[in-house]
Protein backbone atom coordinates (compact mmCIF):
# COMPACT_ATOMS: atom_id res chain seq x y z
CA UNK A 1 45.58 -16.83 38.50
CA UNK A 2 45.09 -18.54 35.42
CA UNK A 3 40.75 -19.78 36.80
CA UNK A 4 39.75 -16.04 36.90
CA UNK A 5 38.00 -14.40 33.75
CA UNK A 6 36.38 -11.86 32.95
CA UNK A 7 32.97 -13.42 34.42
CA UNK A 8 34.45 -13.34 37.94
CA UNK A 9 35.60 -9.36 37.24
CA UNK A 10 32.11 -8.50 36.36
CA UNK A 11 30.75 -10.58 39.24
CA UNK A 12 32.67 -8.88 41.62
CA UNK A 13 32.00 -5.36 40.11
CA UNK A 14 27.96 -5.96 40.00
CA UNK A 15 28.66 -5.16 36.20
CA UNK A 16 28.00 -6.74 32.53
CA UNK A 17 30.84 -8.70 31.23
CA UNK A 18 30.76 -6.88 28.00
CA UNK A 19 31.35 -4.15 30.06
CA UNK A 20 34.58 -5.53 31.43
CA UNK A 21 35.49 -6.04 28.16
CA UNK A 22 34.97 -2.34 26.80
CA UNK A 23 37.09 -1.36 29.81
CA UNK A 24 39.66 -3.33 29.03
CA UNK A 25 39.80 -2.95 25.08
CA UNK A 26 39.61 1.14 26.36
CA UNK A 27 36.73 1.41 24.52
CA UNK A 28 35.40 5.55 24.83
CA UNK A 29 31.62 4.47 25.65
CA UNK A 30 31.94 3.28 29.91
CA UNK A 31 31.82 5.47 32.55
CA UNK A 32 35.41 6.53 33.73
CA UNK A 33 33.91 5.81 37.86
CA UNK A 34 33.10 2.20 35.76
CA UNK A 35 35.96 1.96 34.09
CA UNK A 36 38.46 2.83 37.30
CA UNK A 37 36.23 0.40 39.56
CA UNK A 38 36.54 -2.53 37.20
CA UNK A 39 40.41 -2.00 36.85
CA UNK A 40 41.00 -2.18 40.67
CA UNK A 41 39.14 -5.79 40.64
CA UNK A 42 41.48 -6.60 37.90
CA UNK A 43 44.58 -5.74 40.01
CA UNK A 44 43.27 -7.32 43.29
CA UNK A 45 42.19 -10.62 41.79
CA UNK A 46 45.52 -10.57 39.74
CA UNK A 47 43.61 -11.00 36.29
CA UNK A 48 45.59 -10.62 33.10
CA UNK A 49 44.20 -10.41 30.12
CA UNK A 50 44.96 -12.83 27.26
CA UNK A 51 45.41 -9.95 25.07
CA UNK A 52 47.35 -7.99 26.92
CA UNK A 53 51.06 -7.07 25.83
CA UNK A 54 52.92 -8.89 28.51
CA UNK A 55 50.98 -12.30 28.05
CA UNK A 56 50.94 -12.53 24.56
CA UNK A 57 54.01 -14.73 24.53
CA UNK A 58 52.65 -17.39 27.71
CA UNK A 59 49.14 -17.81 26.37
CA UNK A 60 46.78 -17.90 23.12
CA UNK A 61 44.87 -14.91 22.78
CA UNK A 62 41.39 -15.24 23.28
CA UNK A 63 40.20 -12.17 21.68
CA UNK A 64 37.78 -11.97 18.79
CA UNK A 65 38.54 -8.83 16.06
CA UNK A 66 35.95 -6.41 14.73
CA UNK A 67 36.69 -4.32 12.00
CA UNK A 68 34.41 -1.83 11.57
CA UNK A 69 34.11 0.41 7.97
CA UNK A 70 32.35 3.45 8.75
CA UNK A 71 32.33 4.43 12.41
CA UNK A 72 29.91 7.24 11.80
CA UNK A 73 27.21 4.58 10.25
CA UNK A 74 24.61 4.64 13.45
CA UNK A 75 23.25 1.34 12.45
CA UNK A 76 26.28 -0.25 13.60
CA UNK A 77 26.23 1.24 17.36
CA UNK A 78 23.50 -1.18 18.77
CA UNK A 79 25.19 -4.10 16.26
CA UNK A 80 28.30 -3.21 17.63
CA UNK A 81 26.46 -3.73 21.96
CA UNK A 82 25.51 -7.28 20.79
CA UNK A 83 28.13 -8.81 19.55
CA UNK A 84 30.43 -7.57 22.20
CA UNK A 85 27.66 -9.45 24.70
CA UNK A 86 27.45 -12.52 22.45
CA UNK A 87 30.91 -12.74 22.14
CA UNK A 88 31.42 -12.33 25.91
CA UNK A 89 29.16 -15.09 26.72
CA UNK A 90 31.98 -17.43 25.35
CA UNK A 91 34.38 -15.62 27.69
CA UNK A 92 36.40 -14.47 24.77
CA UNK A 93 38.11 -11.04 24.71
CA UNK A 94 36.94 -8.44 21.22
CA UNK A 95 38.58 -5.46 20.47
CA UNK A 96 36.99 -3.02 17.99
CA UNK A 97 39.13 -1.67 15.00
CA UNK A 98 37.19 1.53 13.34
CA UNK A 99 38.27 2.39 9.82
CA UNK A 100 37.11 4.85 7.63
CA UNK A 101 35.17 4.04 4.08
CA UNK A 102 38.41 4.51 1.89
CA UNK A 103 40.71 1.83 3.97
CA UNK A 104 40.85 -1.71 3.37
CA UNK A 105 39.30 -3.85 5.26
CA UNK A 106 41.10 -6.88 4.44
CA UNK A 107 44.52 -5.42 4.75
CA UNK A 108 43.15 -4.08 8.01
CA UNK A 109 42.47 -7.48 9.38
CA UNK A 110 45.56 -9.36 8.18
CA UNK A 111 47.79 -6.19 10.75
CA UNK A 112 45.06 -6.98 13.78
CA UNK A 113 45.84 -10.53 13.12
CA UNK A 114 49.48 -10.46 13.82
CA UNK A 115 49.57 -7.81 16.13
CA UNK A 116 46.67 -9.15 18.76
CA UNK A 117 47.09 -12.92 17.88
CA UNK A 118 43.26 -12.88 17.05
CA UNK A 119 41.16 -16.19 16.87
CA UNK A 120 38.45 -14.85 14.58
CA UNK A 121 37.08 -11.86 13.24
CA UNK A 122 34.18 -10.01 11.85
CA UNK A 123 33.70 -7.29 9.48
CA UNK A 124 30.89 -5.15 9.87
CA UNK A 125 30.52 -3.33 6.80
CA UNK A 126 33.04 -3.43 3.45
CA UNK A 127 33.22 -3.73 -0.03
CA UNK A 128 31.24 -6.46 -2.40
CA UNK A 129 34.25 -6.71 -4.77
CA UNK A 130 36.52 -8.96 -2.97
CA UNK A 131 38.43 -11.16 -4.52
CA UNK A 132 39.27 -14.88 -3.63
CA UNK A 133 42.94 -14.11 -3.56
CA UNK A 134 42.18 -11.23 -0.74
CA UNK A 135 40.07 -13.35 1.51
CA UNK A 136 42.60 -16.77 1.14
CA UNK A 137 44.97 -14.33 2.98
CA UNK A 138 42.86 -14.32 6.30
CA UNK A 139 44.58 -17.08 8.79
CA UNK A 140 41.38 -17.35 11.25
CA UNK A 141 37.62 -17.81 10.77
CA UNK A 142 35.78 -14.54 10.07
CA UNK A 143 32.10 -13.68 8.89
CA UNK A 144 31.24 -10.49 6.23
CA UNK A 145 28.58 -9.12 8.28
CA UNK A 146 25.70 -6.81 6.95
CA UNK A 147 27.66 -7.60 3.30
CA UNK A 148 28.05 -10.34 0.85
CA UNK A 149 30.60 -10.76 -1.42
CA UNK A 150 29.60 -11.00 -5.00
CA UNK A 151 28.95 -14.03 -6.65
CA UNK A 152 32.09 -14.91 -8.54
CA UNK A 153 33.93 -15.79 -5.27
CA UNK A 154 33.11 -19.41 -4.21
CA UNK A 155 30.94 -19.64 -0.93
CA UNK A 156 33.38 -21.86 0.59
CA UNK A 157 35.76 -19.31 1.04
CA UNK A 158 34.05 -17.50 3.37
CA UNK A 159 30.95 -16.89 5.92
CA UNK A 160 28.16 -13.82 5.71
CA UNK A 161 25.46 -12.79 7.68
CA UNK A 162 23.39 -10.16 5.58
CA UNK A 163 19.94 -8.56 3.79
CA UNK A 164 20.01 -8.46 -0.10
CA UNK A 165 20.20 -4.91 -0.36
CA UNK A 166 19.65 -4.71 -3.81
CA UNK A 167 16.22 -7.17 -3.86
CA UNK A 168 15.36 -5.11 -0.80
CA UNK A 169 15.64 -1.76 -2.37
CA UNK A 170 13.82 -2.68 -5.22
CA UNK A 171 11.35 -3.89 -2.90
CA UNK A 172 11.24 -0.10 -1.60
CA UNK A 173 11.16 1.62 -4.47
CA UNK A 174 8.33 -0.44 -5.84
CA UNK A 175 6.24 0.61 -2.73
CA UNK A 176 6.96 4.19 -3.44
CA UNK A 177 5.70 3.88 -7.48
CA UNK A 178 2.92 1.96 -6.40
CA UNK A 179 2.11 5.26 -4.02
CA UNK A 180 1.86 6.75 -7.29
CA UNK A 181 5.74 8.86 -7.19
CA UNK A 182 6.88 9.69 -10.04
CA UNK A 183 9.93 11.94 -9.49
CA UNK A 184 11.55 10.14 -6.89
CA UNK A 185 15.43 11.44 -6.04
CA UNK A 186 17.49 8.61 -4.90
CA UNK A 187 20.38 10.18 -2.07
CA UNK A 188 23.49 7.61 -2.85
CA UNK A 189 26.32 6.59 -1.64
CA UNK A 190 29.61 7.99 -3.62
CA UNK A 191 29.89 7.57 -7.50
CA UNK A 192 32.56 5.21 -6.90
CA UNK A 193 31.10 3.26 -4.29
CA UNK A 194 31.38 -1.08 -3.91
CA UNK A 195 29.45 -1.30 -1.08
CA UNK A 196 25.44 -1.83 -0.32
CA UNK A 197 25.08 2.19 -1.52
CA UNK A 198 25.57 0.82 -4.78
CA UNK A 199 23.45 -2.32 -4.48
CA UNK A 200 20.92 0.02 -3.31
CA UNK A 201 21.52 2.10 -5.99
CA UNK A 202 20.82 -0.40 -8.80
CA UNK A 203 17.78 -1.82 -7.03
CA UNK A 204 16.29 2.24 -7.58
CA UNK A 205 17.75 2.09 -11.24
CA UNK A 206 15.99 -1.12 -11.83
CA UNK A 207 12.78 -1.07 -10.13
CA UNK A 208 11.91 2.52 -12.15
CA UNK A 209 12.77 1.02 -15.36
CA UNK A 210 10.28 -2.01 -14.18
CA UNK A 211 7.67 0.83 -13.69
CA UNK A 212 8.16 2.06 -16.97
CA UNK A 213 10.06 5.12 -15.38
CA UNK A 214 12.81 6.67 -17.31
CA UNK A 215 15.60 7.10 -14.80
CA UNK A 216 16.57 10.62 -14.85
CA UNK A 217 20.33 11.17 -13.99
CA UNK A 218 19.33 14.67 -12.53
CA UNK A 219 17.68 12.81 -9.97
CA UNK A 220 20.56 10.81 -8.62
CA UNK A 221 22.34 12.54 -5.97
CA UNK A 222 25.68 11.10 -4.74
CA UNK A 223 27.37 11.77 -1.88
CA UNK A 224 30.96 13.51 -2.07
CA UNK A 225 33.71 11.03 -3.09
CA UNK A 226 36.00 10.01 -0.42
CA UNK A 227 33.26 11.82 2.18
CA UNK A 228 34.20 10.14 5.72
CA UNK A 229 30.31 10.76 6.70
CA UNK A 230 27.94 9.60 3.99
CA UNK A 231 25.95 7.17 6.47
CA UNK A 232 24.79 10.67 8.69
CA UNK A 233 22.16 12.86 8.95
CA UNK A 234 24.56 15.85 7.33
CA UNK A 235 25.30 14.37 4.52
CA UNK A 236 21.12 14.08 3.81
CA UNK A 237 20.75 17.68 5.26
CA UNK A 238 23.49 18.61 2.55
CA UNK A 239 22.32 16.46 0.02
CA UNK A 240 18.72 18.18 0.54
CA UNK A 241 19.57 21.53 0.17
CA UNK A 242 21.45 21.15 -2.81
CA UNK A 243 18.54 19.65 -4.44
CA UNK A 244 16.36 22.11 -3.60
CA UNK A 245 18.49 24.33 -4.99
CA UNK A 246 19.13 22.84 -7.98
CA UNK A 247 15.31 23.51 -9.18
CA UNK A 248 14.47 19.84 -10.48
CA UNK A 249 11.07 18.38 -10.09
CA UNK A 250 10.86 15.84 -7.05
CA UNK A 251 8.02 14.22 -5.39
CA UNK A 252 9.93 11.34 -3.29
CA UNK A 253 13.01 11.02 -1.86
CA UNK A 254 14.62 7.62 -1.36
CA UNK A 255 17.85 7.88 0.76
CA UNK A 256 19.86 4.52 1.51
CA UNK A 257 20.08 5.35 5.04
CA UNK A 258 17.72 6.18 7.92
CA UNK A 259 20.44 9.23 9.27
CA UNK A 260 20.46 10.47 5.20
CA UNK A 261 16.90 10.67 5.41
CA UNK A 262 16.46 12.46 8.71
CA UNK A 263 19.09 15.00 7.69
CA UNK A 264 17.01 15.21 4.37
CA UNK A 265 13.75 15.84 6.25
CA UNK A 266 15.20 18.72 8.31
CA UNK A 267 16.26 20.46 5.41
CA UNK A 268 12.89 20.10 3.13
CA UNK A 269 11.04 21.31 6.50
CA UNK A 270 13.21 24.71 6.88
CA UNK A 271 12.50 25.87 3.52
CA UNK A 272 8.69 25.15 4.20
CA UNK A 273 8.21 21.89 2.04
CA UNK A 274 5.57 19.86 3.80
CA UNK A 275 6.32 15.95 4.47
CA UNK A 276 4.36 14.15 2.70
CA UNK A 277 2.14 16.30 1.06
CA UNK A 278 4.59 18.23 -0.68
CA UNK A 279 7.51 15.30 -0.62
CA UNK A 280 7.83 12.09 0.60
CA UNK A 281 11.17 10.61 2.48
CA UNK A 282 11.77 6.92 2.76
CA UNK A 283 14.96 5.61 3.93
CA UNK A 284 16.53 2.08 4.74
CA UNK A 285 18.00 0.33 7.84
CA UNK A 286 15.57 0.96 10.45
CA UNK A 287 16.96 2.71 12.73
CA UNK A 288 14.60 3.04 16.04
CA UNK A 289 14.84 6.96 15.86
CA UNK A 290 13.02 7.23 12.03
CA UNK A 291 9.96 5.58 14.53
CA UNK A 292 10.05 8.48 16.71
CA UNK A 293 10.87 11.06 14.29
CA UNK A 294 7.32 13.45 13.28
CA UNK A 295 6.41 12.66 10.54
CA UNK A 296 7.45 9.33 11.49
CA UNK A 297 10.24 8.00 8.44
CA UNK A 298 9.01 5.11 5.97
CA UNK A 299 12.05 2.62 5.91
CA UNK A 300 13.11 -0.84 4.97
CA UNK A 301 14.74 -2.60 8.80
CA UNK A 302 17.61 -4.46 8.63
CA UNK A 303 17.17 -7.11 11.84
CA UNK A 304 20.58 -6.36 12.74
CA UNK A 305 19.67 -7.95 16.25
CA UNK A 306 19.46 -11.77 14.73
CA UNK A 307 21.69 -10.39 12.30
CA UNK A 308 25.13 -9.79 15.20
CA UNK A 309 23.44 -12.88 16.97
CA UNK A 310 23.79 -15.04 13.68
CA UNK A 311 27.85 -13.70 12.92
CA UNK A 312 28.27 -14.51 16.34
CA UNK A 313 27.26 -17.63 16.46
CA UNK A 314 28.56 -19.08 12.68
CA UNK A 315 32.19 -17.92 13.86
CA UNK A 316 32.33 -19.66 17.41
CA UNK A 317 31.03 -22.78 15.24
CA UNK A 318 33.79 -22.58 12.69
CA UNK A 319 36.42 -22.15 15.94
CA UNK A 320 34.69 -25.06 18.51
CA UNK A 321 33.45 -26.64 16.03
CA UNK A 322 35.34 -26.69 13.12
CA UNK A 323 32.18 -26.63 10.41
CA UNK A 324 32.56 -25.20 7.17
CA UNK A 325 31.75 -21.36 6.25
CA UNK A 326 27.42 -20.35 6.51
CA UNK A 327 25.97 -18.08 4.55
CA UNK A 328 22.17 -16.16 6.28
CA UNK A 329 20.51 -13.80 4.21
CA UNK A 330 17.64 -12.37 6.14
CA UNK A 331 14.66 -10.24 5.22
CA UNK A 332 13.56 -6.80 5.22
CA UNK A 333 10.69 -5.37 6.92
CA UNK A 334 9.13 -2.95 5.50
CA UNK A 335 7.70 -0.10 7.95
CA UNK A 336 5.05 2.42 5.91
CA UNK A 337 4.56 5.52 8.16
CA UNK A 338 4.05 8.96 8.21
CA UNK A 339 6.28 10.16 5.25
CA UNK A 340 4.95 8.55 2.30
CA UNK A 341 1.35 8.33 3.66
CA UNK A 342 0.27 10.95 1.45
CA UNK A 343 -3.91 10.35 -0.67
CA UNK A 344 -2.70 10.78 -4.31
C-alpha cells in the first residue's frame, strides 16, 4: 500500500499527475468524468493520501500549501497550473487556500499549518509590510512569491521569488512620457493598499516628477477600498467610466493590471474614444490575452513561468536540502503594441 503514489494513479488513468492532485485536493477546475475515473483507481489500488483525514496520525504529510490573496487576479491561474506540476514532480501533495485581499495571509498559513500538517508553503500574492515577528511564526519553509517584503526585515528570514514592481513601473511610465503623454491617469489599487498596487503606484508618482510632470491628484484613480475584485477587467471598465465622466483631461491611461486595462479599453471604446489616437492604455503583468486583444494592449510581463518554476524549486531546496532562504528578482519585458503606438 504504502509503494503507490500519485505517479502510479495517473499512470493508470492515462492522466497528468497534477491532475490527480486537483482531484484529490477537490479542486473546481477537472472534469467530473476525470475526477470520478481517477477516484476509482484510487480505491482499487488502495491509495491513501498523506493528507487525507484518516492518515494524518500514521504518516507525515506530504503536501505543500498555497495561499493565494486574490483569487480573481488572472495572472495567478496559469502560476497557479505550474506549480501544482512542479510540485508534483517531487510526488508531494498541494492544496490551494484562496483568500480574499483584506485577510491575512500569514495568519492564514499558520491555521493550514496545523490543520494539514504542511511541509512548506508558498504565498502567491500579499502584503510588503510584514514584519519579522509575523514571518518567525511560520514553522516550515515557505517562499513570498510575485512579492518582496520590504527592506527592514532581514533576508534571512525568509525566501522570494519576484519583479521590482516599483523599478518596473517606473520603467513603464517613462516609456509612455517619452511617447510624448502628458495627462496620463494611473488606475490603482485601493488608497490603503500594501501590496505591488502601491509599489506601482509610487513608480507613476516618481517617474512624472522625473519628467518634470506635476502629478495631478485628479488623475489618480483608486479602486474601491475593501473591493474583492480590483485585479479584473470590471473594476477598469468601472474605473473608465467614471473618468470619463468626471470631465478631466487624459491622454494615457496606465492601469497596474492587464484585466484593469482591458476593462478600461471597453469602456473608452463604447463612448467612441479611439485607442490610441484619442487615448492610450498600457497595463502590467502580461497577460497572453492583452496580445490578442485589438488594439493589441502595451504592458510590462511578469515571467511568472520561471517565476512558479524558481518558488518551486528554492522551497524543495530549503526541505531536501536544508540551504538557507534565496531571494530572485527577475525582469520585466516590456511589450509596445497597438495602444500606445500613436505619431505625436
Amino acid at each position: 500500500m504504502e509503494s503507490v503514489t500519485i505517479k502510479d494513479i495517473a499512470k493508470k488513468c492515462n492522466v497528468a499527475v497534477s491532475t490527480v492532485s486537483r482531484a484529490l485536493n477537490n479542486h473546481p477546475d477537472i472534469n467530473e468524468q476525470t475526477r470520478q475515473k481517477i477516484l476509482k483507481a484510487i480505491q482499487e489500488l488502495h491509495y491513501i493520501p498523506n493528507n487525507s483525514a484518516q492518515n494524518l496520525k500514521k504518516t507525515a504529510s506530504k503536501t505543500i500549501g498555497i495561499v493565494v490573496k486574490g483569487a480573481d487576479n488572472p495572472l495567478f491561474a496559469k502560476m497557479r497550473s505550474i506549480l501544482a506540476e512542479n510540485i508534483a514532480q517531487y510526488d508531494y501533495d498541494y492544496y490551494f487556500e484562496y483568500i480574499s485581499i483584506r485577510e491575512d495571509e500569514i495568519r492564514t498559513a499558520l491555521r493550514l499549518i496545523k490543520e494539514k500538517r504542511l511541509k512548506g508553503l508558498i504565498f502567491l500574492g500579499g502584503n510588503y509590510d510584514r514584519k519579522l515577528e509575523d514571518l518567525q511564526q511560520l514553522t516550515v519553509p515557505f517562499v513570498m512569491s510575485t512579492v518582496n517584503i520590504q527592506e527592514e526585515v532581514p533576508r534571512a528570514a525568509f525566501s522570494s521569488v519576484f519583479t521590482d514592481s516599483y523599478k518596473e513601473s517606473r520603467r513603464m511610465v517613462e516609456y509612455l512620457c517619452r511617447k510624448g503623454f502628458q495627462k496620463i491617469v494611473i488606475f490603482a489599487g485601493s488608497k490603503n493598499d500594501a501590496s505591488v498596487g502601491n509599489l506601482r503606484l509610487k513608480g507613476y508618482l516618481d517617474e512624472l516628477a522625473a519628467n518634470q510632470i506635476p502629478p495631478d491628484e485628479n488623475r489618480i484613480f483608486f479602486s474601491p477600498d475593501q473591493a474583492e475584485d480590483v485585479f479584473t477587467m470590471e473594476n477598469g471598465y468601472r474605473m473608465a467610466k467614471k473618468l470619463i465622466q468626471s470631465g478631466i483631461a487624459f491622454d494615457c491611461i496606465y492601469a497596474i493590471a492587464d484585466a484593469i486595462a482591458i476593462g478600461a479599453c471597453k469602456a473608452l471604446l463604447e463612448k467612441g474614444i479611439r485607442i490610441p489616437q484619442e487615448c492610450a492604455v498600457a497595463g502590467f503583468d502580461g497577460l497572453d490575452v492583452t496580445r490578442y486583444y485589438h488594439p493589441s494592449i502595451t504592458t510590462m510581463r511578469q515571467p511568472i513561468e520561471k517565476m512558479a518554476e524558481e518558488s518551486v524549486r528554492i522551497l524543495f531546496s530549503r526541505l531536501h536540502k536544508k540551504t538557507e532562504n534565496e531571494h530572485c528578482e527577475f525582469s520585466c519585458e516590456l511589450l509596445q503594441r497597438e495602444s500606445t503606438n500613436r505619431e505625436r
